[in-house]
C-alpha atoms as a PDB file:
ATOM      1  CA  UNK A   1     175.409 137.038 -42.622  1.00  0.00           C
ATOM      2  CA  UNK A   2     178.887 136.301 -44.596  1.00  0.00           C
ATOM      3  CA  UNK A   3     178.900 133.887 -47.004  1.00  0.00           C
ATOM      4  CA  UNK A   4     181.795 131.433 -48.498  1.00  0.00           C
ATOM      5  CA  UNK A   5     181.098 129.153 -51.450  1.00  0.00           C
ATOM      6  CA  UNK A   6     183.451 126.048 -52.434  1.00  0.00           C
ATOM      7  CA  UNK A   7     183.916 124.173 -55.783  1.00  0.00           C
ATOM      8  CA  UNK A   8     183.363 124.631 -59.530  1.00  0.00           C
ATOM      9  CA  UNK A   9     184.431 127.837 -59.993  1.00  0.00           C
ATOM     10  CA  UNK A  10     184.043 127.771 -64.219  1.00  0.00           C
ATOM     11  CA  UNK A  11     181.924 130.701 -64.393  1.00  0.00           C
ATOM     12  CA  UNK A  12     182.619 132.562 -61.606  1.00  0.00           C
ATOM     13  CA  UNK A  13     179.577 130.588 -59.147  1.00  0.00           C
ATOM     14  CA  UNK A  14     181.879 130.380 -56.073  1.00  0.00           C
ATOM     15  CA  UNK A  15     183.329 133.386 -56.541  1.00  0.00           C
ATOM     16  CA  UNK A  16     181.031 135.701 -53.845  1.00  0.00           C
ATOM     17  CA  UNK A  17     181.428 139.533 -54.083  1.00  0.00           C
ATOM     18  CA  UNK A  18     183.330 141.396 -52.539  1.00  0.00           C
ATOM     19  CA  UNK A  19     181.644 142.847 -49.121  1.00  0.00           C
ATOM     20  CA  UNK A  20     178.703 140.616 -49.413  1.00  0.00           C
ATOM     21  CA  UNK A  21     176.812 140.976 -46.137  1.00  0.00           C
ATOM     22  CA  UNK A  22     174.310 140.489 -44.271  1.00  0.00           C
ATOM     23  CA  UNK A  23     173.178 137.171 -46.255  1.00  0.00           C
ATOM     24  CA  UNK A  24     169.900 135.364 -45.048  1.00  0.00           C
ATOM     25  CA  UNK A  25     169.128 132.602 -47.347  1.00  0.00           C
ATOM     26  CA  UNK A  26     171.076 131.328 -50.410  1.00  0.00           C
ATOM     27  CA  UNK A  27     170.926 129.392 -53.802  1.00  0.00           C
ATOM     28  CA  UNK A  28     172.878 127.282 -55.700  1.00  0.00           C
ATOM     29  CA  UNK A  29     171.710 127.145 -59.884  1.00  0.00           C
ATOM     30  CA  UNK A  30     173.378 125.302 -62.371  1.00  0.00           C
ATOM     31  CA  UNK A  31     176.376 128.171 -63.264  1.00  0.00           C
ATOM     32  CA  UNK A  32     175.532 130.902 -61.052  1.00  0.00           C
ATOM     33  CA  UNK A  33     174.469 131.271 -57.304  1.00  0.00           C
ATOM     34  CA  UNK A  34     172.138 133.275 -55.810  1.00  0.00           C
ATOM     35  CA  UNK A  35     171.696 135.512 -52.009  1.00  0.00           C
ATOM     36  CA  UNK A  36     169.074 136.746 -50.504  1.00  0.00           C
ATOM     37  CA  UNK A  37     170.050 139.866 -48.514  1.00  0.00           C
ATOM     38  CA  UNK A  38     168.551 140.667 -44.758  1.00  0.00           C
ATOM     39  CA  UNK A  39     166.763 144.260 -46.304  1.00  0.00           C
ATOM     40  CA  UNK A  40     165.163 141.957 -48.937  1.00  0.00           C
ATOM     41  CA  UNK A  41     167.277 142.657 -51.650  1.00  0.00           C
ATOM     42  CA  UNK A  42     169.169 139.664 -54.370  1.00  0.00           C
ATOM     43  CA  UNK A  43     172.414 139.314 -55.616  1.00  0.00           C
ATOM     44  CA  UNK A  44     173.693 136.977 -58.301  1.00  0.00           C
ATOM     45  CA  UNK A  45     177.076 136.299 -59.679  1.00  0.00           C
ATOM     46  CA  UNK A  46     178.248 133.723 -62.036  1.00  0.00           C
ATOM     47  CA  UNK A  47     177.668 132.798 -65.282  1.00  0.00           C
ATOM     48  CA  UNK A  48     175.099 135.222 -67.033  1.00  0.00           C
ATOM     49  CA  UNK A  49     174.364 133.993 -70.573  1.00  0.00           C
ATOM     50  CA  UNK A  50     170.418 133.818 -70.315  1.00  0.00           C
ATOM     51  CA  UNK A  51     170.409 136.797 -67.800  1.00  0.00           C
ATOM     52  CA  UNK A  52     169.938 134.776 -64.982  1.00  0.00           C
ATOM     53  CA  UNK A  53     172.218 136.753 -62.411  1.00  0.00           C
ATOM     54  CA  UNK A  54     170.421 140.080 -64.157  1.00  0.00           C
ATOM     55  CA  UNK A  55     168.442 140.784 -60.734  1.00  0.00           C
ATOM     56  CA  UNK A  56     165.672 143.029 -62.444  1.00  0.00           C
ATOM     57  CA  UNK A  57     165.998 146.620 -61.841  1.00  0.00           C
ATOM     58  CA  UNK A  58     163.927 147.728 -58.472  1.00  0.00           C
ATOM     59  CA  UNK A  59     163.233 144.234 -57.158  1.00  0.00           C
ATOM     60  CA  UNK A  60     162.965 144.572 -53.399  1.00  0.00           C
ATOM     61  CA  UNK A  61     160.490 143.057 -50.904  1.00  0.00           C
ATOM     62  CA  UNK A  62     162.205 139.735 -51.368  1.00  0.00           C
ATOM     63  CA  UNK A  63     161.325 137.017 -48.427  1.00  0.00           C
ATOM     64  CA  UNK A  64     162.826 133.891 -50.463  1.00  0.00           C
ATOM     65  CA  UNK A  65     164.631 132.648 -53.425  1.00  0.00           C
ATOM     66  CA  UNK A  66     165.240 129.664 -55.791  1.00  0.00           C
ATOM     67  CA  UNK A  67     167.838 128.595 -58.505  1.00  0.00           C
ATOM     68  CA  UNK A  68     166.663 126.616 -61.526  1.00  0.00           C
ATOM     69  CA  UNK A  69     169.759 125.669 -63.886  1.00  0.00           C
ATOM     70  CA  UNK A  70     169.585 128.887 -65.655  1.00  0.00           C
ATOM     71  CA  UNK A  71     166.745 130.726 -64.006  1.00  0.00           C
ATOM     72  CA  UNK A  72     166.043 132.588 -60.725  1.00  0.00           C
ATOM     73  CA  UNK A  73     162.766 132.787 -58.963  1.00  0.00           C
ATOM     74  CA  UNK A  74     162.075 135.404 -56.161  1.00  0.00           C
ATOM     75  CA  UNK A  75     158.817 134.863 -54.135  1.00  0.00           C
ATOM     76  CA  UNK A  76     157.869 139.149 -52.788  1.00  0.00           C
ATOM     77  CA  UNK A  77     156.644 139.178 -49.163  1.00  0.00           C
ATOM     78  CA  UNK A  78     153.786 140.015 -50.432  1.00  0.00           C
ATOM     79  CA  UNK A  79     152.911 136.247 -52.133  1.00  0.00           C
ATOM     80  CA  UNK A  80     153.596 137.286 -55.927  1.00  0.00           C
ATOM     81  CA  UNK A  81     156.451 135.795 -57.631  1.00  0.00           C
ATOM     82  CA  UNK A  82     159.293 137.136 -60.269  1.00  0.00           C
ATOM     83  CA  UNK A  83     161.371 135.256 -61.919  1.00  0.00           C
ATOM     84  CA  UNK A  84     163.668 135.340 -64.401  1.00  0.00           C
ATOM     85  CA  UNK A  85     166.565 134.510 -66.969  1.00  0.00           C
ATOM     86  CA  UNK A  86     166.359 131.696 -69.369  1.00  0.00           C
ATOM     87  CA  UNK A  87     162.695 130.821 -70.428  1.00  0.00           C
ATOM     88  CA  UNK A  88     163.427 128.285 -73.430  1.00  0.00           C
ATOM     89  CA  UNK A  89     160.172 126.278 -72.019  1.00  0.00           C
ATOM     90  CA  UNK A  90     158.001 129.072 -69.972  1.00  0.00           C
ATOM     91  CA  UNK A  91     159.970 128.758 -66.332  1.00  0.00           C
ATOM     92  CA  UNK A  92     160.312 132.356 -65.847  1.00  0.00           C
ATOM     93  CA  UNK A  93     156.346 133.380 -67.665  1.00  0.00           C
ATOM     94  CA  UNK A  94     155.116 133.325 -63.960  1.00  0.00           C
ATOM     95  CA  UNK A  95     151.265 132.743 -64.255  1.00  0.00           C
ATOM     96  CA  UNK A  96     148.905 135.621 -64.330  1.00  0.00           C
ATOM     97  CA  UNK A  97     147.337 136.349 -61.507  1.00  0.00           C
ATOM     98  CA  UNK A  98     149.056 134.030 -59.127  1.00  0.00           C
ATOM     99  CA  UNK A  99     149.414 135.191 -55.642  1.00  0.00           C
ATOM    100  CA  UNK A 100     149.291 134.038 -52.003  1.00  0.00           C
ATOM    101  CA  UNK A 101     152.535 131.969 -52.150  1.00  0.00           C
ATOM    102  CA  UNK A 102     153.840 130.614 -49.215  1.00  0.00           C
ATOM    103  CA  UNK A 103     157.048 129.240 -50.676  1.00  0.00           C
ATOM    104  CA  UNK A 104     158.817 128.765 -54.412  1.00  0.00           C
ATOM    105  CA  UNK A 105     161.106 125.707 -56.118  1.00  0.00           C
ATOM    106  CA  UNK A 106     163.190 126.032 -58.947  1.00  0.00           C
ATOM    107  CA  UNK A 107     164.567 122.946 -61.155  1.00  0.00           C
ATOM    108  CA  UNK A 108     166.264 122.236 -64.504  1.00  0.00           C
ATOM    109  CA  UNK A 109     163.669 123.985 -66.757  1.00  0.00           C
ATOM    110  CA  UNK A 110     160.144 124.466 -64.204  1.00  0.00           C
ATOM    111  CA  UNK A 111     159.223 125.996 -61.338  1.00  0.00           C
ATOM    112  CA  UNK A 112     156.612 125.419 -58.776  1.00  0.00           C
ATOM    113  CA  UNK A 113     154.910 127.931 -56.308  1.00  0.00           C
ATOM    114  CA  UNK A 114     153.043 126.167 -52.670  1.00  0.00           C
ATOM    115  CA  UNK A 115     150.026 129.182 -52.183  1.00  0.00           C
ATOM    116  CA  UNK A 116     149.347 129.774 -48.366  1.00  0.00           C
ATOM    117  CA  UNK A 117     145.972 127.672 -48.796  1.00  0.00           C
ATOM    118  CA  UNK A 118     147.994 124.483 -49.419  1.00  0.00           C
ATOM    119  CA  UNK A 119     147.471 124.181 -52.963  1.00  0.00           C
ATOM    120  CA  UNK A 120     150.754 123.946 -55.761  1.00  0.00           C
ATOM    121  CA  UNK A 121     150.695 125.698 -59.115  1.00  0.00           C
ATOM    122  CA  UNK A 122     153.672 124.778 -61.374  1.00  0.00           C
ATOM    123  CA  UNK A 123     155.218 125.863 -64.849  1.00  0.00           C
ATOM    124  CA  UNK A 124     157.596 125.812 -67.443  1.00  0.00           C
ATOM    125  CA  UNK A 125     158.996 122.568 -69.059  1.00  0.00           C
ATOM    126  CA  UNK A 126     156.112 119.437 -69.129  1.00  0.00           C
ATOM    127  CA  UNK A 127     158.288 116.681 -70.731  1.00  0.00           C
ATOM    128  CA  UNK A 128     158.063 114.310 -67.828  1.00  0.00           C
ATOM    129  CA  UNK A 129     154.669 115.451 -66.111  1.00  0.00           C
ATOM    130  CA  UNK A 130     156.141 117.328 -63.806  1.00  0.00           C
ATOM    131  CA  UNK A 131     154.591 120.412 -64.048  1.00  0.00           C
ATOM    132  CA  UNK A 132     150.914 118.536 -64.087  1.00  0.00           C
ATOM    133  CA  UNK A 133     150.179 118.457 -60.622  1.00  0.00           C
ATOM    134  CA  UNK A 134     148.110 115.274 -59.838  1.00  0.00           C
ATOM    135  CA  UNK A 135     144.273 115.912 -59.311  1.00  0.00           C
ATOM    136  CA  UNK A 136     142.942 116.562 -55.986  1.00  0.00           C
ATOM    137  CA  UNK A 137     146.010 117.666 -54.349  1.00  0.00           C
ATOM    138  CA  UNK A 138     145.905 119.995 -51.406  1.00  0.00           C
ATOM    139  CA  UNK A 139     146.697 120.203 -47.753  1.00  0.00           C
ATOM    140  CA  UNK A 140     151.004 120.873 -48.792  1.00  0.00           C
ATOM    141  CA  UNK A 141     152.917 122.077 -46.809  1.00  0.00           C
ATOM    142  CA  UNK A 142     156.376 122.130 -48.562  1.00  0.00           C
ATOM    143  CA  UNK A 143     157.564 121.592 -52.090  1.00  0.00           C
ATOM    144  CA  UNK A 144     160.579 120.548 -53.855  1.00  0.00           C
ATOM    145  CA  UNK A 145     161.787 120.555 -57.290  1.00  0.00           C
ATOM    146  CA  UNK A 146     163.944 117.766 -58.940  1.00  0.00           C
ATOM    147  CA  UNK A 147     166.043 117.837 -62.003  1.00  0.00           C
ATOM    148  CA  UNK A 148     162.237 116.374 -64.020  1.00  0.00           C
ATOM    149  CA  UNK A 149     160.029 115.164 -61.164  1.00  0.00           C
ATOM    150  CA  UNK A 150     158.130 117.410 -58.200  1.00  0.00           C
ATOM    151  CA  UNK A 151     157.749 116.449 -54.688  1.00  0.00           C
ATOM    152  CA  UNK A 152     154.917 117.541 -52.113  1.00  0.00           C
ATOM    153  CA  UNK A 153     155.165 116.926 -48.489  1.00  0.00           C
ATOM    154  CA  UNK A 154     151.179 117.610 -47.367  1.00  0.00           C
ATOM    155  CA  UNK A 155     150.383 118.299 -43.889  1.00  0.00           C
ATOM    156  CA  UNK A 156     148.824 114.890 -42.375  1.00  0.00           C
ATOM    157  CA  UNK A 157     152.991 113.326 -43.160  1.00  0.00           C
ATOM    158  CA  UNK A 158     152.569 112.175 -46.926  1.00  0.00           C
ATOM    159  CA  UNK A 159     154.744 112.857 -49.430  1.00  0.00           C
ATOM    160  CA  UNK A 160     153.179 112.947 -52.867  1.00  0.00           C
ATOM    161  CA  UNK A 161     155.524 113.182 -55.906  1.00  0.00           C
ATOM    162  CA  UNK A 162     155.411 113.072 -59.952  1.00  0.00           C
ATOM    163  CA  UNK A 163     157.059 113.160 -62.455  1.00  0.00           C
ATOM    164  CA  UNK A 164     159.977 111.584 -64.389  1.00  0.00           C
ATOM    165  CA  UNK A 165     160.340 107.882 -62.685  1.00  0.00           C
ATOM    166  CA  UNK A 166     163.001 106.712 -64.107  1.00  0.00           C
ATOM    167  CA  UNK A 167     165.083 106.248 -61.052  1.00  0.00           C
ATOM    168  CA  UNK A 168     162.323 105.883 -59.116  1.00  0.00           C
ATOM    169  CA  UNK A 169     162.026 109.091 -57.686  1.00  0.00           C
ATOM    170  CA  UNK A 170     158.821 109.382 -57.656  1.00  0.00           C
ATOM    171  CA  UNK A 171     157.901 105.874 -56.022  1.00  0.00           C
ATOM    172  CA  UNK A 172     157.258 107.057 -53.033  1.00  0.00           C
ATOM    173  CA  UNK A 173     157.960 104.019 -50.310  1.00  0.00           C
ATOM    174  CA  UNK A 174     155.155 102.926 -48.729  1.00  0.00           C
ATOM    175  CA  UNK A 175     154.705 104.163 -44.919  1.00  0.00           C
ATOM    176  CA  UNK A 176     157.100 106.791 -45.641  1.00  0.00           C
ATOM    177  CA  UNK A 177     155.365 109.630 -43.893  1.00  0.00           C
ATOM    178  CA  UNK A 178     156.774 112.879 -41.984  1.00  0.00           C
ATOM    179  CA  UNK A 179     155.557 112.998 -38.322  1.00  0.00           C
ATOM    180  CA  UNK A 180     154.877 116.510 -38.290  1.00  0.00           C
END
């Protein structure tokens, strides 16, 4: 449950606290890092300029986190999400009423949620598609956010993905399936 971080060290982002323990799951933003403590509690150090490492007051219940650039995303054991620090383009205005998460992604400037019946909501920044999740998608089982592009990995192997192409990340190979 210790944790030692390597690297960049302008603002402080490798720079753990002091009698950090009992660490369970960690994150890596653009300036600041993230850890998710074993009693379901979150620390952040690093840069702070858009309140990212400002862990809002009470949050507990924690079961998983995620580091956009300058955001942080906490999904509750419970299936609601919190998020927070910069929102320039809506990645921290969680949408109402979403609940039943299964598992959270955070990127450059969105953030995308996989609910527990397979389905993916996303938000925040649009300028490449990637928070328009293509029609008809369902059966995911895991989710993953790029710097402008989304990926889906559904539960018969496929890997669905949109978003900015311009490196073709989003060209998914053909026959490139998970055998799950």
């Amino acid at each position: 449950g210790t944790l030692w971080a390597w690297g960049n060290n302008g603002y402080g982002e490798t720079t753990v606290p002091t009698g950090l323990s009992g660490v369970m799951a960690i994150a890596g933003g653009g300036p600041h890092s993230v850890a998710l403590k074993s009693d379901g509690t979150v620390v952040e150090w690093g840069r702070n300029t858009d309140g990212q490492t400002t862990v809002p007051p009470g949050l507990s219940g924690v079961a998983a986190i995620a580091a956009g650039y300058s955001h942080t995303v906490a999904l509750k054991a419970d299936g609601t999400v919190v998020a927070w620090g910069r929102n320039t383009d809506g990645q921290t205005t969680v949408p109402a009423g979403l609940s039943g998460v299964a598992a959270i992604a955070a990127s450059l400037n969105h953030t995308v949620a996989l609910k527990g019946d397979g389905t993916v909501v996303a938000w925040g920044r649009n300028n490449s598609g990637q928070t328009t999740i293509p029609a008809g998608l369902s059966g995911v089982m895991a989710i993953a956010a790029g710097y402008n592009h989304t990926v889906a990995l559904k539960s018969d192997g496929t890997v669905t993905a949109w978003g900015d192409n311009g490196s073709g990340q989003t060209t998914v190979p053909a026959g490139a399936e998970l055998r799950v």
